[in-house]
C-alpha atoms as a PDB file:
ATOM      1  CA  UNK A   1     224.090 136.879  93.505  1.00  0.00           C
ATOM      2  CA  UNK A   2     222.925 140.433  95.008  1.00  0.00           C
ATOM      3  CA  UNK A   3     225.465 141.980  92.582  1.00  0.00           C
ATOM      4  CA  UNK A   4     223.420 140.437  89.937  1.00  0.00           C
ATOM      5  CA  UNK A   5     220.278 142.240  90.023  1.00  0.00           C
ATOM      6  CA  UNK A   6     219.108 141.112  86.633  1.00  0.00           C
ATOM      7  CA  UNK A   7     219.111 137.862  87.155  1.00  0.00           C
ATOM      8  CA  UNK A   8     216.673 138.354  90.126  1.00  0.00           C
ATOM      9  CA  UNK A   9     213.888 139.709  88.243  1.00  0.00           C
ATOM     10  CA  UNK A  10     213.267 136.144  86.070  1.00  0.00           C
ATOM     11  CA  UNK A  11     212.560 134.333  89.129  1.00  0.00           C
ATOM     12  CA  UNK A  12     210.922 136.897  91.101  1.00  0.00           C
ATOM     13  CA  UNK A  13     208.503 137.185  88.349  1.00  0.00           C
ATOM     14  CA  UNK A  14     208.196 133.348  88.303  1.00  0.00           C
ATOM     15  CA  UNK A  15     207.211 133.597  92.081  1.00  0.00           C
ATOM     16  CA  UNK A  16     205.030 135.717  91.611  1.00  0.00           C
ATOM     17  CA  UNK A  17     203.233 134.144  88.653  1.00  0.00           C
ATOM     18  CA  UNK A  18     203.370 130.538  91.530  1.00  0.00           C
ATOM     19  CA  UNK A  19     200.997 132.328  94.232  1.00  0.00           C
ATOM     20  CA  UNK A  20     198.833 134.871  91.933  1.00  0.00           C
ATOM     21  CA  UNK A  21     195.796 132.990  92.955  1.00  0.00           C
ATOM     22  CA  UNK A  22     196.651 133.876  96.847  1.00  0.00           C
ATOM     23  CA  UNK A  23     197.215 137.655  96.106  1.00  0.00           C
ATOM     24  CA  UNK A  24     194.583 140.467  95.041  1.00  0.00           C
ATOM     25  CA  UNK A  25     194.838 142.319  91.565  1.00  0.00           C
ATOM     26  CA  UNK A  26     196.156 145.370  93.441  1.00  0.00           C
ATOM     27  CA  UNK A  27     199.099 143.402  95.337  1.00  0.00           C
ATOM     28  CA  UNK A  28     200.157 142.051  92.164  1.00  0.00           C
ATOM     29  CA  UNK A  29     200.382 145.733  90.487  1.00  0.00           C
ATOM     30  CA  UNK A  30     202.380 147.400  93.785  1.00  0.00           C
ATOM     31  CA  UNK A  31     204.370 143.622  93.510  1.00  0.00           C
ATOM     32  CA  UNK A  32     205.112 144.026  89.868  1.00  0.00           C
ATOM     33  CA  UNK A  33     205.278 147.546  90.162  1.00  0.00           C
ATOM     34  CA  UNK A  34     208.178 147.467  92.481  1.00  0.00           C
ATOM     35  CA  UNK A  35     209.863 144.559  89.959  1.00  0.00           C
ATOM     36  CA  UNK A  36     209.578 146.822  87.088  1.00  0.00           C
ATOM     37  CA  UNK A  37     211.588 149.651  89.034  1.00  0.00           C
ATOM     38  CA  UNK A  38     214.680 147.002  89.918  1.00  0.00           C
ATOM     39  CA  UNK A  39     213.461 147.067  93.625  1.00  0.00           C
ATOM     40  CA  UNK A  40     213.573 143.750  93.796  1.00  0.00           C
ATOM     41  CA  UNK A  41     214.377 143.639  97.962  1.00  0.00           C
ATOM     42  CA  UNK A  42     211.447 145.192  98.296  1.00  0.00           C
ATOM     43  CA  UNK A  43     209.255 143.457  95.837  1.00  0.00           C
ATOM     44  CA  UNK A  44     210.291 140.094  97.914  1.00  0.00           C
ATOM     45  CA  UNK A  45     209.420 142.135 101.265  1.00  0.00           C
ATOM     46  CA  UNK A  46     206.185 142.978  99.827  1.00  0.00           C
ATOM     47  CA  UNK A  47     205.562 139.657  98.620  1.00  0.00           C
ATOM     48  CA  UNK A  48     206.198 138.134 102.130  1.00  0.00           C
ATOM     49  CA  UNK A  49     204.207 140.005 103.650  1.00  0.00           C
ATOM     50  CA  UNK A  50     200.893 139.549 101.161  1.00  0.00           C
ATOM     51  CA  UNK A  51     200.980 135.969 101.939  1.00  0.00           C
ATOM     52  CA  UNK A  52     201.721 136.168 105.172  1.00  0.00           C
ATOM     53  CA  UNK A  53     198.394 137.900 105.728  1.00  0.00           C
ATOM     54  CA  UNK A  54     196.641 135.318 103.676  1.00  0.00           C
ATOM     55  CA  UNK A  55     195.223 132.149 105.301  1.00  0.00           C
ATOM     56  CA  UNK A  56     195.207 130.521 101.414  1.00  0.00           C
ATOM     57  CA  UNK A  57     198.312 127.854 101.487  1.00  0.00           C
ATOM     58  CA  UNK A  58     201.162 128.187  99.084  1.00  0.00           C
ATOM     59  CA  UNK A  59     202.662 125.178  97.098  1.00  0.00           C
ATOM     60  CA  UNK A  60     205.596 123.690  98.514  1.00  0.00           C
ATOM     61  CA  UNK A  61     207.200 124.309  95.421  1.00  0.00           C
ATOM     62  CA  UNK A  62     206.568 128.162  95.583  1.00  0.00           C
ATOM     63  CA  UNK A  63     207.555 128.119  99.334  1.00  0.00           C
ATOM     64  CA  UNK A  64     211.245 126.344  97.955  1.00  0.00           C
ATOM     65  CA  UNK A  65     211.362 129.044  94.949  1.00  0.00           C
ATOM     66  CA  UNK A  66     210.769 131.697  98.069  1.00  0.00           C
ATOM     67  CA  UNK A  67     213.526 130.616 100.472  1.00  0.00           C
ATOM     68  CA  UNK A  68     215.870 130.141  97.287  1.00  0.00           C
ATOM     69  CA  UNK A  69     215.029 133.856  95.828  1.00  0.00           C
ATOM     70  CA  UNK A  70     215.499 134.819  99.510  1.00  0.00           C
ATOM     71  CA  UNK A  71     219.028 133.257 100.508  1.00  0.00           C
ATOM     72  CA  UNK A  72     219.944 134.324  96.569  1.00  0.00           C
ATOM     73  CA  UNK A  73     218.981 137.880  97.767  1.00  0.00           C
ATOM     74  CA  UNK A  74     220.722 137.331 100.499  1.00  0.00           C
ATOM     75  CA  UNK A  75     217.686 138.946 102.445  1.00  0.00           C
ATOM     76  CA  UNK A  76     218.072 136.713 105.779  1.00  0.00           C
ATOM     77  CA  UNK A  77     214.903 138.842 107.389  1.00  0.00           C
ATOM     78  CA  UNK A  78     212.846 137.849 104.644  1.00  0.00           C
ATOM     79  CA  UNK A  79     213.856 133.998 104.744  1.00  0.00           C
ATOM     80  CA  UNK A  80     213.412 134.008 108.491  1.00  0.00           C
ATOM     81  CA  UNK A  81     209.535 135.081 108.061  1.00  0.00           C
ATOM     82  CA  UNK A  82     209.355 132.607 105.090  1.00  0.00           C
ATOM     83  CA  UNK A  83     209.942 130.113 107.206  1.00  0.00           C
ATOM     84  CA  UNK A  84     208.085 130.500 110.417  1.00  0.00           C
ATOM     85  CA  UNK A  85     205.398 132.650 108.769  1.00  0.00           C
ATOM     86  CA  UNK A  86     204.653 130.680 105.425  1.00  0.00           C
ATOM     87  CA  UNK A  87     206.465 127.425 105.941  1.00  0.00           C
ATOM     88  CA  UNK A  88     202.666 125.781 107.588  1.00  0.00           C
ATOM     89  CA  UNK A  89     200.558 127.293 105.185  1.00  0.00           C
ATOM     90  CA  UNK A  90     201.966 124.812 102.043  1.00  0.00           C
ATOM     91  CA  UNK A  91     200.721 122.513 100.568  1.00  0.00           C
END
């Protein structure tokens, strides 16, 4: 799927609209900022890393939508930290 770029930016965005309340106004903009320029690797890195600072838990849901985007990415670094970094905050 990393040959299909556009196809990324649907669910990213979805992702991002799933944990909104656990990210501030300005790491949504440098998040969507990042998905509006096709950097979608880094939009996902960025987005790791937000939470991962956060104590606020994530829906299980999100979490699965996270490792899925990840592995379709095929951005093994990022699922790694998804799931020892974000796995026990959801709920």
């Amino acid at each position: 799927m990393r040959d299909n770029w556009d196809e990324l930016e649907k669910p990213l965005r979805q992702l991002l609209g799933q944990v909104k309340g656990n990210l501030g106004a300005s790491e949504r903009r440098e998040i969507e900022e990042y998905i509006n320029g096709n950097e979608f690797d880094v939009a996902m890195e960025a987005l790791v890393d937000f939470l991962a600072e956060k104590s606020e838990p994530i829906s299980k849901q999100a979490l699965a939508n996270a490792r899925k985007l990840a592995t379709a990415m095929e951005l093994s670094h990022e699922l790694k930290r998804i799931n020892s970094e974000l796995a026990g905050k959801s709920s």
